[in-house]
N, C-alpha and C. Protein backbone atom coordinates (compact mmCIF):
# COMPACT_ATOMS: atom_id res chain seq x y z
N UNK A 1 -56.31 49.97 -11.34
CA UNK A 1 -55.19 49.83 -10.44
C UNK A 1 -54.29 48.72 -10.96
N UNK A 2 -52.66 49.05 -11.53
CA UNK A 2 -52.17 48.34 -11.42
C UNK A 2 -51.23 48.17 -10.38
N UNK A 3 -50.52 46.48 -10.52
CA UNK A 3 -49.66 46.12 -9.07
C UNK A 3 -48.38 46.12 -10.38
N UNK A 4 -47.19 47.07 -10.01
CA UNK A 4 -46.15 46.90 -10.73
C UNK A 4 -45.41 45.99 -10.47
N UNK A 5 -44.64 45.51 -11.53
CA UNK A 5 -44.15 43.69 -11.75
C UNK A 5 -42.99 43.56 -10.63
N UNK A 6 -41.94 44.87 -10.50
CA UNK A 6 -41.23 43.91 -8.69
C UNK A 6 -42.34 43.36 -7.83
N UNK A 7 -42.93 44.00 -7.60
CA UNK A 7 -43.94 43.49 -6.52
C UNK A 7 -44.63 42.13 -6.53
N UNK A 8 -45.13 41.97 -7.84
CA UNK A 8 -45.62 40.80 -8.90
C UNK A 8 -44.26 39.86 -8.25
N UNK A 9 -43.23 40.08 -8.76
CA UNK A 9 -42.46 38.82 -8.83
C UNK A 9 -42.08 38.49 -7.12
N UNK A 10 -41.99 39.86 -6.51
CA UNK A 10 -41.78 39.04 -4.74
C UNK A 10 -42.68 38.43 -4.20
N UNK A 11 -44.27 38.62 -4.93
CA UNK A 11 -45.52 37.82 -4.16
C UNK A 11 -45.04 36.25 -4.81
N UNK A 12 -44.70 35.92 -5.77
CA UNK A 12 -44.60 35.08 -6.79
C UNK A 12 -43.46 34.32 -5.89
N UNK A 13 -42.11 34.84 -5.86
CA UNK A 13 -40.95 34.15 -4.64
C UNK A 13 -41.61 33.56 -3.52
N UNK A 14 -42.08 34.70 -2.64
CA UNK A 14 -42.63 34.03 -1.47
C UNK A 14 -43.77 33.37 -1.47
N UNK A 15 -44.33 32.93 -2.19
CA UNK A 15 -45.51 31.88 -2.65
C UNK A 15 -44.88 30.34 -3.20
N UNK A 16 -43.92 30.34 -3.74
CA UNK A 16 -42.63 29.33 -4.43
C UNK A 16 -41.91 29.06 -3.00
N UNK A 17 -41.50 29.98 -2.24
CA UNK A 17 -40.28 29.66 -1.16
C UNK A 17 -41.26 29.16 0.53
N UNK A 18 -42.59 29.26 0.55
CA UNK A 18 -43.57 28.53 0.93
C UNK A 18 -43.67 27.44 0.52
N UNK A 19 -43.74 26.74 -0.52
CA UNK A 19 -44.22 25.88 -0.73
C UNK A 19 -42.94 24.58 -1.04
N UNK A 20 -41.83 25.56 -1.20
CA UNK A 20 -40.87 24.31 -1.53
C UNK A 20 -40.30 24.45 0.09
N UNK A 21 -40.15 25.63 1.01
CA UNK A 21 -39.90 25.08 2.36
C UNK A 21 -41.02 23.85 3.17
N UNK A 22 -42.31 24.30 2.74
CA UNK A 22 -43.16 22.83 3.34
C UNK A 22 -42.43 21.39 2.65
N UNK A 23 -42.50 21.50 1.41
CA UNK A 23 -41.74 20.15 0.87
C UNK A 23 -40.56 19.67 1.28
N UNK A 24 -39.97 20.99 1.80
CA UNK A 24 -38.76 20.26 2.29
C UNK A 24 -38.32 20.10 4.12
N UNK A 25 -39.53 20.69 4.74
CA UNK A 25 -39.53 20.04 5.58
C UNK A 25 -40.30 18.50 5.97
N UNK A 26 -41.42 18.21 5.04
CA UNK A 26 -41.67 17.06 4.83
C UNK A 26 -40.70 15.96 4.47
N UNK A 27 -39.92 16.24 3.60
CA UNK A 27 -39.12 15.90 3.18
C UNK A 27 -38.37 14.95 4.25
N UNK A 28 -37.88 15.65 5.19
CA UNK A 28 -36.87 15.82 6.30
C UNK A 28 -37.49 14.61 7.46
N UNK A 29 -38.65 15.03 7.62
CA UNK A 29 -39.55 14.32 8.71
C UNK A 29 -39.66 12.73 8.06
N UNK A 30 -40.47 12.76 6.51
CA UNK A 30 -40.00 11.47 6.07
C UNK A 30 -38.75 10.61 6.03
N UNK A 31 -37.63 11.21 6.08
CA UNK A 31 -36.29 10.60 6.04
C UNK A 31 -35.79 10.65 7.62
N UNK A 32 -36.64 11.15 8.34
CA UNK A 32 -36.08 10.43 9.96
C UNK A 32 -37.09 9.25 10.76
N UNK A 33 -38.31 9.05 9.68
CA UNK A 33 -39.32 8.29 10.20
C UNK A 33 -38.36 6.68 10.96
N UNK A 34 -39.12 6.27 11.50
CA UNK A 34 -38.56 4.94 11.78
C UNK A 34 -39.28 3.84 11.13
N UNK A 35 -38.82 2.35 10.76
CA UNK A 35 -39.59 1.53 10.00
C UNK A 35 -39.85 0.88 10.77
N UNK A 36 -40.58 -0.37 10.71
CA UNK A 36 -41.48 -1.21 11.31
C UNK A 36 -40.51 -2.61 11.96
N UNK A 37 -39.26 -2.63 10.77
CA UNK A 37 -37.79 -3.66 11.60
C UNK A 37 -37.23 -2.99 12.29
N UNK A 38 -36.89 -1.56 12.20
CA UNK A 38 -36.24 -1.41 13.09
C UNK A 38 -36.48 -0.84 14.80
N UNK A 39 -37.76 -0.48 14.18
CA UNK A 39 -39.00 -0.51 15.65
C UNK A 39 -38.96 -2.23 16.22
N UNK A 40 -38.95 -3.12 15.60
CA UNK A 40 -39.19 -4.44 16.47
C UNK A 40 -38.12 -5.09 16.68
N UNK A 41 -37.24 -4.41 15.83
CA UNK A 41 -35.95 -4.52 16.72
C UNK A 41 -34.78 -3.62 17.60
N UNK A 42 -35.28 -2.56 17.80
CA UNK A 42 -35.21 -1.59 19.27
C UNK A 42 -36.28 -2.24 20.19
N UNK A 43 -37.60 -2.65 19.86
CA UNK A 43 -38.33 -3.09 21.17
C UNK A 43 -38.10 -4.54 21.82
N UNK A 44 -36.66 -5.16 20.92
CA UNK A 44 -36.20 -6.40 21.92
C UNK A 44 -35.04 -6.26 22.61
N UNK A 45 -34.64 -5.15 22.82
CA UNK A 45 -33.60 -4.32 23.36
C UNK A 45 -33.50 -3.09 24.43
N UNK A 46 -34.76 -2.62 24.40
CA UNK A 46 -35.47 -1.97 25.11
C UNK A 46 -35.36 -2.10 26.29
N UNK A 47 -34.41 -1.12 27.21
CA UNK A 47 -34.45 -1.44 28.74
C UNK A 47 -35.76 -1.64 29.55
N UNK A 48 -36.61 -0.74 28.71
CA UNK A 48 -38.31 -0.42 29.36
C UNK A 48 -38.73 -1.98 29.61
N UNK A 49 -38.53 -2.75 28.61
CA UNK A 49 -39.09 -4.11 28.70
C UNK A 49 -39.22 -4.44 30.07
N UNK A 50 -37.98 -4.82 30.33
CA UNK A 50 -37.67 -5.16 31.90
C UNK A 50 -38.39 -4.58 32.90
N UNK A 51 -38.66 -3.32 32.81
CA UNK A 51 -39.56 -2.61 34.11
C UNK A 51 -40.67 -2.65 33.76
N UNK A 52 -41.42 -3.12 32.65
CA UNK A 52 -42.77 -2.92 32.43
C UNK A 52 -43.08 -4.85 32.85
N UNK A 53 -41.84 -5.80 32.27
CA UNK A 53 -42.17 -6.91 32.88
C UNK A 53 -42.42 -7.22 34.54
N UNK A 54 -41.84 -6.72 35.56
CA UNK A 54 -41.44 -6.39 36.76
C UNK A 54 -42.54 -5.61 37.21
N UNK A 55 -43.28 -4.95 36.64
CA UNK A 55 -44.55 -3.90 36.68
C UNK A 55 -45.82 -4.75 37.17
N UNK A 56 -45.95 -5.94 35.90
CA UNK A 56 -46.84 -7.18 35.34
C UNK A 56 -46.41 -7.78 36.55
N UNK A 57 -45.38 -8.50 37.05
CA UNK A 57 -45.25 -9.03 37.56
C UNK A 57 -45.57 -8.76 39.50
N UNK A 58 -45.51 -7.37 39.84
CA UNK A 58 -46.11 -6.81 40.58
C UNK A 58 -47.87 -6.89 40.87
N UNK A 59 -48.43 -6.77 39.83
CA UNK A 59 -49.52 -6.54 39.59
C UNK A 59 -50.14 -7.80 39.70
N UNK A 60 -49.69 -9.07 39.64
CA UNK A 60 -50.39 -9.75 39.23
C UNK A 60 -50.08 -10.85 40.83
N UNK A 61 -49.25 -10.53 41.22
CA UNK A 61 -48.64 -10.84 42.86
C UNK A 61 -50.14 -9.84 43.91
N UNK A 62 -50.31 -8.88 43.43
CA UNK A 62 -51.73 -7.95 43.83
C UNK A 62 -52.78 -8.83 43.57
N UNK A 63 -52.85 -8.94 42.58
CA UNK A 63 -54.34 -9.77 41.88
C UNK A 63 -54.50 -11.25 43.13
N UNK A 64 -53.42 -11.97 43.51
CA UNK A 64 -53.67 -13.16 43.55
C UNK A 64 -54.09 -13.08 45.34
């Protein structure tokens, strides 16, 4: 049994167009990551701060 060569070459494409779409959605995900400055500096800016301080500060008005 042979597999005649169009066939050959579309298994061959979609085996190539797999593997460079994973790369390039990796790709993509790496270049929107966030870094570690600019994470610690969104989290001193962070409206959340305030309500999670106010939270603590609730909690600890409970405790006493």
């Amino acid at each position: 049994m042979t597999i005649p060569l169009p066939i050959v070459w579309e298994i061959v494409l979609v085996v190539v167009g797999f593997i460079l779409g994973t790369l390039w959605g990796h790709h993509n995900a790496i270049g929107k990551r966030i870094t570690y400055s600019e994470c610690s500096e969104k989290r001193k800016s962070c409206p959340c701060i305030g309500d999670i301080e106010g939270i603590k500060k609730q909690l600890e008005r409970i405790d006493l």
